[in-house]
C-alpha atoms as a PDB file:
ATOM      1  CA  UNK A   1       0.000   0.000   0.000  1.00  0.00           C
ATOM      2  CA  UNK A   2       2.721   2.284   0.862  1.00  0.00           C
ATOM      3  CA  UNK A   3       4.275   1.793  -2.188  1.00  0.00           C
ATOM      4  CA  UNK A   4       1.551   2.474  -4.225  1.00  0.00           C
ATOM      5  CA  UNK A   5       1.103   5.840  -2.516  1.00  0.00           C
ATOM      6  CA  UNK A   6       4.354   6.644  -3.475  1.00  0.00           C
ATOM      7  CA  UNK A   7       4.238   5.803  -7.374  1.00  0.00           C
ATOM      8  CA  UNK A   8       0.817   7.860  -7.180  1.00  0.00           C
ATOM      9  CA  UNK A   9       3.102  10.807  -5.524  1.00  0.00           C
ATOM     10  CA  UNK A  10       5.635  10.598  -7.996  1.00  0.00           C
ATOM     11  CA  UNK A  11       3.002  10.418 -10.810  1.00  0.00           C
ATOM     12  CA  UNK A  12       1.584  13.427  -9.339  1.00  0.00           C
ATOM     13  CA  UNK A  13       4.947  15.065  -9.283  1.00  0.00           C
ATOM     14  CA  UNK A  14       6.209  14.494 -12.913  1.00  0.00           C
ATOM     15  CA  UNK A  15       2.787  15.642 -14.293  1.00  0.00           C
ATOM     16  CA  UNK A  16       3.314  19.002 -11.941  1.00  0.00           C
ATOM     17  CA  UNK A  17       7.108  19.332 -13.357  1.00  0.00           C
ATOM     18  CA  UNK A  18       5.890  18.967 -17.004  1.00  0.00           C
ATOM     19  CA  UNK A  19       3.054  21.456 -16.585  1.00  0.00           C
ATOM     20  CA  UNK A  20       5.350  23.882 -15.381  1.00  0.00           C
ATOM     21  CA  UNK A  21       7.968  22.927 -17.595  1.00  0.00           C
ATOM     22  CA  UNK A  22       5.416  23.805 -20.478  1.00  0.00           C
ATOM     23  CA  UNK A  23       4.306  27.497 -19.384  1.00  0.00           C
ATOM     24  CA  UNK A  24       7.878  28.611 -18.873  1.00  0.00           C
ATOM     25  CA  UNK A  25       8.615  27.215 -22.245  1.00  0.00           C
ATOM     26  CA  UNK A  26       5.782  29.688 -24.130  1.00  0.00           C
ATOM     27  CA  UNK A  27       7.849  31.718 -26.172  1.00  0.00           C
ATOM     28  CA  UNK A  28       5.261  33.861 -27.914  1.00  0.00           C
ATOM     29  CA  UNK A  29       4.203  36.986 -26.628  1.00  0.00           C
ATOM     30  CA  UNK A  30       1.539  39.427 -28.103  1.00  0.00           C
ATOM     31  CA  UNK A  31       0.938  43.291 -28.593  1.00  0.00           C
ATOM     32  CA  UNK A  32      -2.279  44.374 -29.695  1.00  0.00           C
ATOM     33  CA  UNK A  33      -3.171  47.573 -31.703  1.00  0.00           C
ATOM     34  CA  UNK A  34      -5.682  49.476 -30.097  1.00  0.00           C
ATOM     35  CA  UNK A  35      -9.276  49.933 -30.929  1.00  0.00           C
ATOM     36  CA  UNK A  36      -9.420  53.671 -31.824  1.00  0.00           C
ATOM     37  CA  UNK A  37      -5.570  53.912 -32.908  1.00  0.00           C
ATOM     38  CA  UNK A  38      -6.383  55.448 -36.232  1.00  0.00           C
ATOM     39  CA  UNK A  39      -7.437  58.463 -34.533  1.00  0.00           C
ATOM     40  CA  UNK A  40      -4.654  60.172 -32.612  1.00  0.00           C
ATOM     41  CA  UNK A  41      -5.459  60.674 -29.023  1.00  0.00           C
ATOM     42  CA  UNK A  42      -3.444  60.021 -25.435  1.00  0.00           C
ATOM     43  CA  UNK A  43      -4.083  56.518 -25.352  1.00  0.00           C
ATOM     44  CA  UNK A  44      -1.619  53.730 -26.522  1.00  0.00           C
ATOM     45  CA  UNK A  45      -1.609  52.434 -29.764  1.00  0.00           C
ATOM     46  CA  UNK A  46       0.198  49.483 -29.495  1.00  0.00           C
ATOM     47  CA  UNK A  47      -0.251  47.648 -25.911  1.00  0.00           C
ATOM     48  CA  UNK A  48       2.219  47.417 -24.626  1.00  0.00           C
ATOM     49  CA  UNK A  49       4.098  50.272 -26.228  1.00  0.00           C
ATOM     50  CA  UNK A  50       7.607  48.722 -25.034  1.00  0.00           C
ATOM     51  CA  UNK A  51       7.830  44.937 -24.933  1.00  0.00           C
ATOM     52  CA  UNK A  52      11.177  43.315 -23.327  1.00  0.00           C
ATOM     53  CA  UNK A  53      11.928  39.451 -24.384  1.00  0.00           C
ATOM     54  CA  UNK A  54      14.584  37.014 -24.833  1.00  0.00           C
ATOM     55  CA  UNK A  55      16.476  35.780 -27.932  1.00  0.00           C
ATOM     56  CA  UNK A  56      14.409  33.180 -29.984  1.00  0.00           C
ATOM     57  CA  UNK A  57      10.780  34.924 -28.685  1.00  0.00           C
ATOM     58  CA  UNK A  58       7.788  35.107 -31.761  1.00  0.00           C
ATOM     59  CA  UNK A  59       5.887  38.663 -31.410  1.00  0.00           C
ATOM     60  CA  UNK A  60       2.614  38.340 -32.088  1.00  0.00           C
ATOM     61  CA  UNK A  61       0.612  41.326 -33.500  1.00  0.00           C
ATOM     62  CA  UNK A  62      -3.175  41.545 -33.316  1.00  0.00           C
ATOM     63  CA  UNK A  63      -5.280  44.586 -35.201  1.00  0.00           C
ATOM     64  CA  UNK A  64      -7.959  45.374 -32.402  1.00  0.00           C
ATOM     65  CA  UNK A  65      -8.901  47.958 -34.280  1.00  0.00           C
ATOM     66  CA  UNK A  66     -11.390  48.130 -37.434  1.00  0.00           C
ATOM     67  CA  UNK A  67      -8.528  50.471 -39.921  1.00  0.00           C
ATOM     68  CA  UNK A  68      -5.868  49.119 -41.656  1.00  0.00           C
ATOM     69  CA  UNK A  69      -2.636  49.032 -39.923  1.00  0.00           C
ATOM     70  CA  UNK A  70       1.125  48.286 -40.233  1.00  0.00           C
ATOM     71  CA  UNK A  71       4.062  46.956 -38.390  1.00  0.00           C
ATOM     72  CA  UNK A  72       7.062  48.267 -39.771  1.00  0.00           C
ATOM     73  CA  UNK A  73      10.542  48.612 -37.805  1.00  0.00           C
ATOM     74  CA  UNK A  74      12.402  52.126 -38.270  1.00  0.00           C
ATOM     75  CA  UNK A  75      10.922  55.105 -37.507  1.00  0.00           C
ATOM     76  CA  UNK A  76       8.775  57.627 -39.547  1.00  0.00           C
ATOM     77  CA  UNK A  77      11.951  59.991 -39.632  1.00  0.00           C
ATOM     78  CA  UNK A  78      14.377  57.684 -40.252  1.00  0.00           C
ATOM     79  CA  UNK A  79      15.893  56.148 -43.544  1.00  0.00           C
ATOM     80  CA  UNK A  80      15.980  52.520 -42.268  1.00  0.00           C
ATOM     81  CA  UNK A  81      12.000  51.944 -42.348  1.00  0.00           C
ATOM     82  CA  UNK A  82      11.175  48.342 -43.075  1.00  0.00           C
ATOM     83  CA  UNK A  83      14.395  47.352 -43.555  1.00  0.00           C
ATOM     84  CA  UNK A  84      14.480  44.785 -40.835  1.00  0.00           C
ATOM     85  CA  UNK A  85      10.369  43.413 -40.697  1.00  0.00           C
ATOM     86  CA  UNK A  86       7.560  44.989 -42.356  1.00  0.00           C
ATOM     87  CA  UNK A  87       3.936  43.663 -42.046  1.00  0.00           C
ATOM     88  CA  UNK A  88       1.834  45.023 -44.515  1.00  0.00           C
ATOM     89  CA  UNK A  89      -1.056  45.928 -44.270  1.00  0.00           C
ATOM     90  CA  UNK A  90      -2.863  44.167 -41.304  1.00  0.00           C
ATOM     91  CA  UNK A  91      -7.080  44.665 -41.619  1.00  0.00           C
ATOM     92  CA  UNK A  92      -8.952  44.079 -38.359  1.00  0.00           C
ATOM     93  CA  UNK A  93      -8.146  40.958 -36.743  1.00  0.00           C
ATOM     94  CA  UNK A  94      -5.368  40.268 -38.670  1.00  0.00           C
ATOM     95  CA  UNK A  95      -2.196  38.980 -37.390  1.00  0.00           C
ATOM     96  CA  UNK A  96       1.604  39.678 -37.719  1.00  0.00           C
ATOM     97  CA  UNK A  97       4.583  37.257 -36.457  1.00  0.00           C
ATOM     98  CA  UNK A  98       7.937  37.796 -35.968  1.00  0.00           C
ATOM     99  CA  UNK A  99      10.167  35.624 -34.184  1.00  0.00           C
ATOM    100  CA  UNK A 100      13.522  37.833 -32.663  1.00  0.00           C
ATOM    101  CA  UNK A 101      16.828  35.824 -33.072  1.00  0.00           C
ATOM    102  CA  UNK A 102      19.217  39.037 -32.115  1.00  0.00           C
ATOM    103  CA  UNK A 103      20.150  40.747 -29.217  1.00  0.00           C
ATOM    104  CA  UNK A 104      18.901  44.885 -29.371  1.00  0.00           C
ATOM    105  CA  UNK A 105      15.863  47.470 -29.625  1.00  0.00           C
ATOM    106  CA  UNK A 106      13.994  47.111 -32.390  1.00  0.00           C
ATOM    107  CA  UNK A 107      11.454  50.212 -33.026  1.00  0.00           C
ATOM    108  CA  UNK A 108       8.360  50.214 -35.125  1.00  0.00           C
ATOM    109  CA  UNK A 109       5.658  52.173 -36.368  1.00  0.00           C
ATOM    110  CA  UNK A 110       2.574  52.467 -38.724  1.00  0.00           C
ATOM    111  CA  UNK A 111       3.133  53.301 -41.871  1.00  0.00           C
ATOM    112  CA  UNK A 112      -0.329  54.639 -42.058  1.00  0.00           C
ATOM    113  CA  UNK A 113      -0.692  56.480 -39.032  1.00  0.00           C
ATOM    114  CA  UNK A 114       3.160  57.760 -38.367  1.00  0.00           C
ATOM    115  CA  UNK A 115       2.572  58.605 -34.591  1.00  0.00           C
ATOM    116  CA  UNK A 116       1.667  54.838 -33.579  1.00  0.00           C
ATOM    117  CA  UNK A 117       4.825  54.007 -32.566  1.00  0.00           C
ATOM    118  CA  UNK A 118       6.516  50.818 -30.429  1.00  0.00           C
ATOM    119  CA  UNK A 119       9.888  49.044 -29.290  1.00  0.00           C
ATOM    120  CA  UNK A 120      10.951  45.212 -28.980  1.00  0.00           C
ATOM    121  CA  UNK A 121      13.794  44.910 -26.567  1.00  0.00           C
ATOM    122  CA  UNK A 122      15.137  41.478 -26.925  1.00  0.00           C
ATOM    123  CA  UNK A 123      17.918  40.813 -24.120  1.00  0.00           C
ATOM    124  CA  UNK A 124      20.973  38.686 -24.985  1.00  0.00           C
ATOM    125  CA  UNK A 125      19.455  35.685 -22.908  1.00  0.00           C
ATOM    126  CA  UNK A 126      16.769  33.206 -24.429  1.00  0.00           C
ATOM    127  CA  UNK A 127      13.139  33.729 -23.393  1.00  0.00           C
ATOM    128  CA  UNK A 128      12.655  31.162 -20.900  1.00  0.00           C
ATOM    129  CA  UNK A 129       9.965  32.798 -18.803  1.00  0.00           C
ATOM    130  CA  UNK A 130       6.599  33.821 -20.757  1.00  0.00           C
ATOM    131  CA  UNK A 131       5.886  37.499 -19.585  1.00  0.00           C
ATOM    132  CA  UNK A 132       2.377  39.084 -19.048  1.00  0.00           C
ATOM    133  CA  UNK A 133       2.284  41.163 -22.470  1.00  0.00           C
ATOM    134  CA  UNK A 134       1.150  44.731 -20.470  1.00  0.00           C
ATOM    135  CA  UNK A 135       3.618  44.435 -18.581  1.00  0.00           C
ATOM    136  CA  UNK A 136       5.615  47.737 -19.712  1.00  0.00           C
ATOM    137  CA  UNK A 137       9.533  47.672 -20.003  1.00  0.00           C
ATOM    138  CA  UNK A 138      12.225  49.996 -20.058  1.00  0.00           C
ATOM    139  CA  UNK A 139      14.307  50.007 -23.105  1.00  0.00           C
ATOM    140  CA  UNK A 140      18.033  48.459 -22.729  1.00  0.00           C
ATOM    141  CA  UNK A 141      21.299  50.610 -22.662  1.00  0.00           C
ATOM    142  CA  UNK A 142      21.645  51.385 -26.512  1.00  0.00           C
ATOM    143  CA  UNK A 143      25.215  50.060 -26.231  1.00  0.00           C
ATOM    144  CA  UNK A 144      23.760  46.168 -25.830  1.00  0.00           C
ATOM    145  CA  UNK A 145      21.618  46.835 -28.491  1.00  0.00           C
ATOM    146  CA  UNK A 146      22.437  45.546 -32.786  1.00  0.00           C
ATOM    147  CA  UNK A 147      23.967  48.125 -34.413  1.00  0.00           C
ATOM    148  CA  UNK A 148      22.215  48.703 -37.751  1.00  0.00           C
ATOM    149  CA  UNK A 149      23.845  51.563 -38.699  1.00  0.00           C
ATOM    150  CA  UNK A 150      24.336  51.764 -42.584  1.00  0.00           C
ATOM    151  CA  UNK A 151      26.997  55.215 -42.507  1.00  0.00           C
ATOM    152  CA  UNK A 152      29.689  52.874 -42.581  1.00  0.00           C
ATOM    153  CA  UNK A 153      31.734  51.909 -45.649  1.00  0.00           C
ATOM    154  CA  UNK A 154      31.489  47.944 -45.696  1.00  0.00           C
ATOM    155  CA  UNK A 155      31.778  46.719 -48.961  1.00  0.00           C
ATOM    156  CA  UNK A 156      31.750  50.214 -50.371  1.00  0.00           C
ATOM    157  CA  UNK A 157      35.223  50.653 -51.976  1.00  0.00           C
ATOM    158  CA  UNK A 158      34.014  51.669 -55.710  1.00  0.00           C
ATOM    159  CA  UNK A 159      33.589  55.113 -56.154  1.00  0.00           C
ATOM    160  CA  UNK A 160      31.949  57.340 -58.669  1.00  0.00           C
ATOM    161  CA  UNK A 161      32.605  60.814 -59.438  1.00  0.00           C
ATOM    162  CA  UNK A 162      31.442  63.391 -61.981  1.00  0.00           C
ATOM    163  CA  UNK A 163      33.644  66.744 -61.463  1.00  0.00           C
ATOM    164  CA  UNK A 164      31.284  68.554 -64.593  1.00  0.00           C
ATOM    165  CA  UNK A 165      28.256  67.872 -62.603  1.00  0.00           C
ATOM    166  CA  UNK A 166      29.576  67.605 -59.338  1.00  0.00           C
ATOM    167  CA  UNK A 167      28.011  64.652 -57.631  1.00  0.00           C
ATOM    168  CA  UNK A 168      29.921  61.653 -56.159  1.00  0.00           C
ATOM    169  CA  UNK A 169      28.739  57.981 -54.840  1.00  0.00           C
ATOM    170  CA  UNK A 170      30.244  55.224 -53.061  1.00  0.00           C
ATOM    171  CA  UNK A 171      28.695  51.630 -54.624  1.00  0.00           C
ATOM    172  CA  UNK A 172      29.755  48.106 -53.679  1.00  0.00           C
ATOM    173  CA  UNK A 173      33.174  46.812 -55.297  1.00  0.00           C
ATOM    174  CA  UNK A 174      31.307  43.942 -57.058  1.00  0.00           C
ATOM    175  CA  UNK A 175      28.676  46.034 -58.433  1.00  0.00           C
ATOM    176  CA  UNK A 176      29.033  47.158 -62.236  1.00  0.00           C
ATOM    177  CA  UNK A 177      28.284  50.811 -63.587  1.00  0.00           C
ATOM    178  CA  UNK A 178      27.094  52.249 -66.797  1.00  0.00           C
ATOM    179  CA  UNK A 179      28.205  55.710 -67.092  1.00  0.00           C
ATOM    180  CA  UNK A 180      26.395  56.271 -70.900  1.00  0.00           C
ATOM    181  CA  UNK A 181      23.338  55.703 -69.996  1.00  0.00           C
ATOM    182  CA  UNK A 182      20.828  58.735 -70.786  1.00  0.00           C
ATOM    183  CA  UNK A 183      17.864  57.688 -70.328  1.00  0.00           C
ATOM    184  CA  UNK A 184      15.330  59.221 -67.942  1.00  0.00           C
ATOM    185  CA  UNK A 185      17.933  61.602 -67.306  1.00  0.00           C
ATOM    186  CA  UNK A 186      20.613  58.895 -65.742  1.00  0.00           C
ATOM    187  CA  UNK A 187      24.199  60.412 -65.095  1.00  0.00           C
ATOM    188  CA  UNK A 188      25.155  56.897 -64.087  1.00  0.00           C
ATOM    189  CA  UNK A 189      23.315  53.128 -63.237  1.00  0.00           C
ATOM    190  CA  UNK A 190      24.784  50.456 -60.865  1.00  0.00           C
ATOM    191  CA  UNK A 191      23.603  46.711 -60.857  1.00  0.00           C
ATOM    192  CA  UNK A 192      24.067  43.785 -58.765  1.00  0.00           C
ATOM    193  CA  UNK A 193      26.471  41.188 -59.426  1.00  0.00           C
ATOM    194  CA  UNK A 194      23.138  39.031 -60.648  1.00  0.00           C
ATOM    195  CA  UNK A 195      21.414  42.108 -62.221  1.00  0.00           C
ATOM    196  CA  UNK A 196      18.686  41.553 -59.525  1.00  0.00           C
ATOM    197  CA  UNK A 197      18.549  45.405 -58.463  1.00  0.00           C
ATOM    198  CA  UNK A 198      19.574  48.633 -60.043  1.00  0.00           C
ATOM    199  CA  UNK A 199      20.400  52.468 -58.819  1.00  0.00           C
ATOM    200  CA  UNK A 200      20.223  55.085 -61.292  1.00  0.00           C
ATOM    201  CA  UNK A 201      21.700  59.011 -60.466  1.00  0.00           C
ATOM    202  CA  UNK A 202      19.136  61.092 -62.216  1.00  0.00           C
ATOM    203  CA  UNK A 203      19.259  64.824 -62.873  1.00  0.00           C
ATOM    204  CA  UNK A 204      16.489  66.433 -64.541  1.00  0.00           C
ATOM    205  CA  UNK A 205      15.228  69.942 -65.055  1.00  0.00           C
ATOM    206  CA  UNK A 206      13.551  71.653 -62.073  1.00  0.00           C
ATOM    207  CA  UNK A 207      10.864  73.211 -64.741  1.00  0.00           C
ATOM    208  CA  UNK A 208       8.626  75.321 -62.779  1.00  0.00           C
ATOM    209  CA  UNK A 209       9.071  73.281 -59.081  1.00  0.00           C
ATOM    210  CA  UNK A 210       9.479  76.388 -56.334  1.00  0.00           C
ATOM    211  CA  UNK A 211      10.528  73.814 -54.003  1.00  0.00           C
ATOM    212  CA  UNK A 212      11.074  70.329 -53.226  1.00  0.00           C
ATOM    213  CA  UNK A 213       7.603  69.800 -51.149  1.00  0.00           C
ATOM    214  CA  UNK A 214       5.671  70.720 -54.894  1.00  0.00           C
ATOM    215  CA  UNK A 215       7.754  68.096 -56.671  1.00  0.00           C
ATOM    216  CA  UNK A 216       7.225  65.376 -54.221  1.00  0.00           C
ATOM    217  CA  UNK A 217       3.286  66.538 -54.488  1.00  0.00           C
ATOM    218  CA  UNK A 218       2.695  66.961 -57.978  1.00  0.00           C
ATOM    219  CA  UNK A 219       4.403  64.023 -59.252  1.00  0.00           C
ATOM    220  CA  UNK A 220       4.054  61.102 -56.409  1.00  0.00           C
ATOM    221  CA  UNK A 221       1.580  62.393 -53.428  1.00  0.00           C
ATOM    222  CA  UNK A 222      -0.995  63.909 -56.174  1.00  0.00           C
ATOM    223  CA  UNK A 223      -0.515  61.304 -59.101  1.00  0.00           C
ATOM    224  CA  UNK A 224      -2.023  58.758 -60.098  1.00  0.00           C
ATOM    225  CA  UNK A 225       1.245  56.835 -62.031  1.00  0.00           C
ATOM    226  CA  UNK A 226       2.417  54.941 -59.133  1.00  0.00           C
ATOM    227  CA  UNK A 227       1.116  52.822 -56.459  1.00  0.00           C
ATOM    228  CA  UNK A 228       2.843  55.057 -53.513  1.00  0.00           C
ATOM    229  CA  UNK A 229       3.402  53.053 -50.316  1.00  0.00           C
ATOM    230  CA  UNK A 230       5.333  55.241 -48.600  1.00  0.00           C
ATOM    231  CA  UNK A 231       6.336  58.955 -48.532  1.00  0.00           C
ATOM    232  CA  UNK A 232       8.072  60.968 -46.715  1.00  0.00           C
ATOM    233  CA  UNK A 233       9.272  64.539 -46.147  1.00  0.00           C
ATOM    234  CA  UNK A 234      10.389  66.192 -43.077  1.00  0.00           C
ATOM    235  CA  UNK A 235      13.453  67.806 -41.521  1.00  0.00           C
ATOM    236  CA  UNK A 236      15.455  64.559 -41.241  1.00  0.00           C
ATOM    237  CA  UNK A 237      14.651  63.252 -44.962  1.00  0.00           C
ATOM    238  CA  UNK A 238      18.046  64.296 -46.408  1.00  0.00           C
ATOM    239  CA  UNK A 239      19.808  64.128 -49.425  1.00  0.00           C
ATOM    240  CA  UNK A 240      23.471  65.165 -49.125  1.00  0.00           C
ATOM    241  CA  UNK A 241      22.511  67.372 -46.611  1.00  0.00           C
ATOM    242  CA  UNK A 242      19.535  69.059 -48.401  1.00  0.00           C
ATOM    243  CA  UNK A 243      15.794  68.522 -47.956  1.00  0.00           C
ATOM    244  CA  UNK A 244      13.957  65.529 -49.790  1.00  0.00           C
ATOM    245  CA  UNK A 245      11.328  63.335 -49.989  1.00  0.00           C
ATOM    246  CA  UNK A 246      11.783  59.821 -49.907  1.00  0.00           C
ATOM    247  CA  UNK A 247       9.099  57.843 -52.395  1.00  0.00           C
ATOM    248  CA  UNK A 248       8.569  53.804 -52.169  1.00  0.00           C
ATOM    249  CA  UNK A 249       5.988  52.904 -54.674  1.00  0.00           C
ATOM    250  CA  UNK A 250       5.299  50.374 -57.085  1.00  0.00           C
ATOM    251  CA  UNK A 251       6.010  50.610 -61.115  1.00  0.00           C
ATOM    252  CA  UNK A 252       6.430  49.537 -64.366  1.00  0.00           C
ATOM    253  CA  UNK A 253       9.159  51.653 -65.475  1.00  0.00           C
ATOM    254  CA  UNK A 254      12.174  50.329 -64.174  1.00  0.00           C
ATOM    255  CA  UNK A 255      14.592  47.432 -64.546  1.00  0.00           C
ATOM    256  CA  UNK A 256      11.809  44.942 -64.409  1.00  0.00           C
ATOM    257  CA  UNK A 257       9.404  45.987 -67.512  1.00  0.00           C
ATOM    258  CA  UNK A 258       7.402  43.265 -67.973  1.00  0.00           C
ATOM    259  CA  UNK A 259       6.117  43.234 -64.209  1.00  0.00           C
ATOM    260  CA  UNK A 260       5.963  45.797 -60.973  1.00  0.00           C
ATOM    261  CA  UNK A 261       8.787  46.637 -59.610  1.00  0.00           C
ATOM    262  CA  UNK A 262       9.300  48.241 -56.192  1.00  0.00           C
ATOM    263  CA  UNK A 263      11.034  51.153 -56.446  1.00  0.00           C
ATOM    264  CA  UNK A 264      12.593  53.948 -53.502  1.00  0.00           C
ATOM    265  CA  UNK A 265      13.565  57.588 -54.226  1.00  0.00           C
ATOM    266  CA  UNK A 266      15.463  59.978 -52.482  1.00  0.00           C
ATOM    267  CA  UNK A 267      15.654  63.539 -54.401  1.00  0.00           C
ATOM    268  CA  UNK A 268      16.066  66.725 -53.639  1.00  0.00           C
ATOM    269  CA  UNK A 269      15.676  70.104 -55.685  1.00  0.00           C
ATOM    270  CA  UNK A 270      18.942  72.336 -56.115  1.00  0.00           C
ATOM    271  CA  UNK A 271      17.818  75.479 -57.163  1.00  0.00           C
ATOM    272  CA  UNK A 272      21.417  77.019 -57.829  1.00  0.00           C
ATOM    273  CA  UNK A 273      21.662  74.327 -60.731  1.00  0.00           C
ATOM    274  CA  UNK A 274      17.934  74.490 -61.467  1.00  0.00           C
ATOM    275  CA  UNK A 275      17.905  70.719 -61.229  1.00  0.00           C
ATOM    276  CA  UNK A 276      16.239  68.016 -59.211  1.00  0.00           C
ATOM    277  CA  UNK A 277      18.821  65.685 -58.045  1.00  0.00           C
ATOM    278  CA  UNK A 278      17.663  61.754 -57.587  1.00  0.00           C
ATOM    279  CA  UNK A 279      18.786  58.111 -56.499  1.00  0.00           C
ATOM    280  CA  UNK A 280      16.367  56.040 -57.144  1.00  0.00           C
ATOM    281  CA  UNK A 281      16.636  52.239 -56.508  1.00  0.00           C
ATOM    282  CA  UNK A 282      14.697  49.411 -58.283  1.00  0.00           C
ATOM    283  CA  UNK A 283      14.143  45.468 -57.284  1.00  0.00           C
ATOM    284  CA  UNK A 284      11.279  43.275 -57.192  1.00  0.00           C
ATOM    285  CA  UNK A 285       9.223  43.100 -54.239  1.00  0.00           C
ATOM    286  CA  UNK A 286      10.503  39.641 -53.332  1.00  0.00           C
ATOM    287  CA  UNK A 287      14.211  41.058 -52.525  1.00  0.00           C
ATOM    288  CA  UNK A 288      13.596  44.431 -52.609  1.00  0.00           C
ATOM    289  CA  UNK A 289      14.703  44.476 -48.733  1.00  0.00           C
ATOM    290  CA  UNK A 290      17.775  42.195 -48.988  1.00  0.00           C
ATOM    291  CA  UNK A 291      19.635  44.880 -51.002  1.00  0.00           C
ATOM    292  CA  UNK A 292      18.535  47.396 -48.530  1.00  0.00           C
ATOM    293  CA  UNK A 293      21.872  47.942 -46.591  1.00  0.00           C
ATOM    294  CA  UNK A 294      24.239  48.758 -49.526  1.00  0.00           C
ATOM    295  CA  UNK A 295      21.095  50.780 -51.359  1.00  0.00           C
ATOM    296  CA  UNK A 296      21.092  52.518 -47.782  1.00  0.00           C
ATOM    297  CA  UNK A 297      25.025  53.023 -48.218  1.00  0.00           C
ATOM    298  CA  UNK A 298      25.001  54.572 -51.477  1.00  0.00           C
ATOM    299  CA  UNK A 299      22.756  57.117 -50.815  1.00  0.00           C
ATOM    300  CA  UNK A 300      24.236  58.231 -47.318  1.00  0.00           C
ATOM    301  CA  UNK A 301      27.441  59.067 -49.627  1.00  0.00           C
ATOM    302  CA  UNK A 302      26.252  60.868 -52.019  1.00  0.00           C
ATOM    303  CA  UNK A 303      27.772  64.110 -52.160  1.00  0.00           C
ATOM    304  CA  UNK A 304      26.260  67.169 -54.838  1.00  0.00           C
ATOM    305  CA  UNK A 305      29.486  69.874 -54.722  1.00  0.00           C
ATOM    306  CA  UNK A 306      27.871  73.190 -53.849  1.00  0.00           C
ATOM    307  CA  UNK A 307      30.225  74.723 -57.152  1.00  0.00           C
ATOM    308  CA  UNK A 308      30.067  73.360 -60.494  1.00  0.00           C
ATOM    309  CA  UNK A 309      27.781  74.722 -63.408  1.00  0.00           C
ATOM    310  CA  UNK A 310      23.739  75.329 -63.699  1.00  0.00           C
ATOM    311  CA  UNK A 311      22.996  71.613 -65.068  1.00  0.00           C
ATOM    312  CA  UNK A 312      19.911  73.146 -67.076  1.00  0.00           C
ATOM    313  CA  UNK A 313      19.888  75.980 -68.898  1.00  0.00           C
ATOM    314  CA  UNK A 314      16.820  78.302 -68.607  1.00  0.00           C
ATOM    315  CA  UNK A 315      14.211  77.682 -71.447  1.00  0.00           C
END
């Protein structure tokens, strides 16, 4: 009898270890987009606002609210925006996943609605312990954090340089340029090793653009030509050193021209040379993000010399 009682204890004891065993093991936790977030107000957005996990935890994201959301990591004012995970668009009750193998802070926003904004902090330790998800968390020191800077010159030892136009570009040393290229106003075009994406420098007239803010208007915000998914323009879209507007949109004119590509632009009007000034990138949508970094690159180095001539003459 008394040993029965103790297989039934031990029975009792192994179920107990593997129950416990199981919740500590959850590795998923959620953050839900607030009913309401479409319309700015005090409120949170995204609940929790700051989530802290371990290495090799999934993120769950669930649209509580009846507009169309995103989950994109960067920030509205940065140049890095969906570089690293990007939803889409999420209707209501849709869901986004994204499991976090690296150490760091990872911000996010909507695309749609630029003030929801949100952090992942993932901590150097695997998630062992599953966390209630409103529990709010401070952000980590940013020097434990990935660095996902792209101002540094990895891989970026060609160089190209125009001295009549004045306008220089760092590219990758395995990319190849075109230099005669005049179409749609290309100075020069780089391509991947596999021709799977392609930069252009474009400078075109200014015409009768006051500033950059009509440009970006007139031919992306207020046209119907491209599918725009993103725009931006605001004191910290640059283009060396000058205000721009950054573009990502869909189109047909492009490297690919038998089906979309995805396309980014960053230009910026010069009105001393009477020109718009442009690097626009194009990929399909299926690795449009895996050139990202170097695309990034390029366009932090390009330089436009403040001398040199007007590039167009007055009509």
């Amino acid at each position: 009898m008394r040993f029965l009682i103790t297989i039934i204890a031990l029975a009792i004891a192994l179920v107990f270890c593997l129950s416990f065993t199981n919740v500590n093991a959850v590795t998923t936790q959620e953050v839900r987009i607030a009913n309401g977030s479409s319309f700015p107000n005090s409120n949170e957005y995204f609940e929790p606002a700051i989530l802290k996990v371990g290495k090799g935890t999934t993120v769950k994201w669930i649209n509580d609210d009846d507009a169309l959301h995103t989950v994109t990591s960067g920030s509205p004012e940065g140049s890095e925006s969906g570089i690293i995970f990007d939803s889409s668009y999420l209707g209501g009750g849709k869901t986004y996943e994204r499991t976090f193998e690296k150490s760091g802070t990872f911000e996010y926003y909507c695309t749609l609605h630029p003030y929801m904004k949100g952090k992942i902090v993932v901590q150097a330790t695997p998630n062992t312990t599953s966390l209630p998800s409103s529990v709010q968390m401070e952000p980590v020191n940013p020097s434990d954090a990935e660095n996902f800077n792209t101002n540094d010159t990895q891989n970026m030892s060609g160089t190209f340089n125009d001295t009549d136009i004045g306008i220089s570009l760092n590219y990758p040393q395995d990319w190849t340029i075109d230099k005669d290229s005049n179409e749609n106003y290309n100075i020069a075009s780089f391509d991947s090793p596999d021709k799977e994406v392609h930069v252009d420098i474009r400078v075109f007239p200014a015409k009768d653009y006051k500033s950059i803010k009509e440009y970006g208007n007139k031919s992306f915000k207020n046209s119907t030509d491209y599918t725009l998914l993103q725009y931006y323009r605001n004191s910290t879209t640059l283009l060396s050193g000058k205000p721009a507007i950054k573009v990502v949109y869909l189109t047909t004119n492009g490297l690919f021209t038998t089906t979309t590509s995805k396309a980014m632009m960053f230009a910026t009007l010069v009105p001393e040379k009477k020109s718009i000034f442009a690097v626009v990138y194009f990929a399909d949508s299926s690795n449009f993000n895996d050139f990202l970094p170097d695309v990034n690159r390029m366009i932090n180095s390009f330089k436009i010399s403040d001398k040199g001539p007007i590039i167009q003459e007055e009509d």
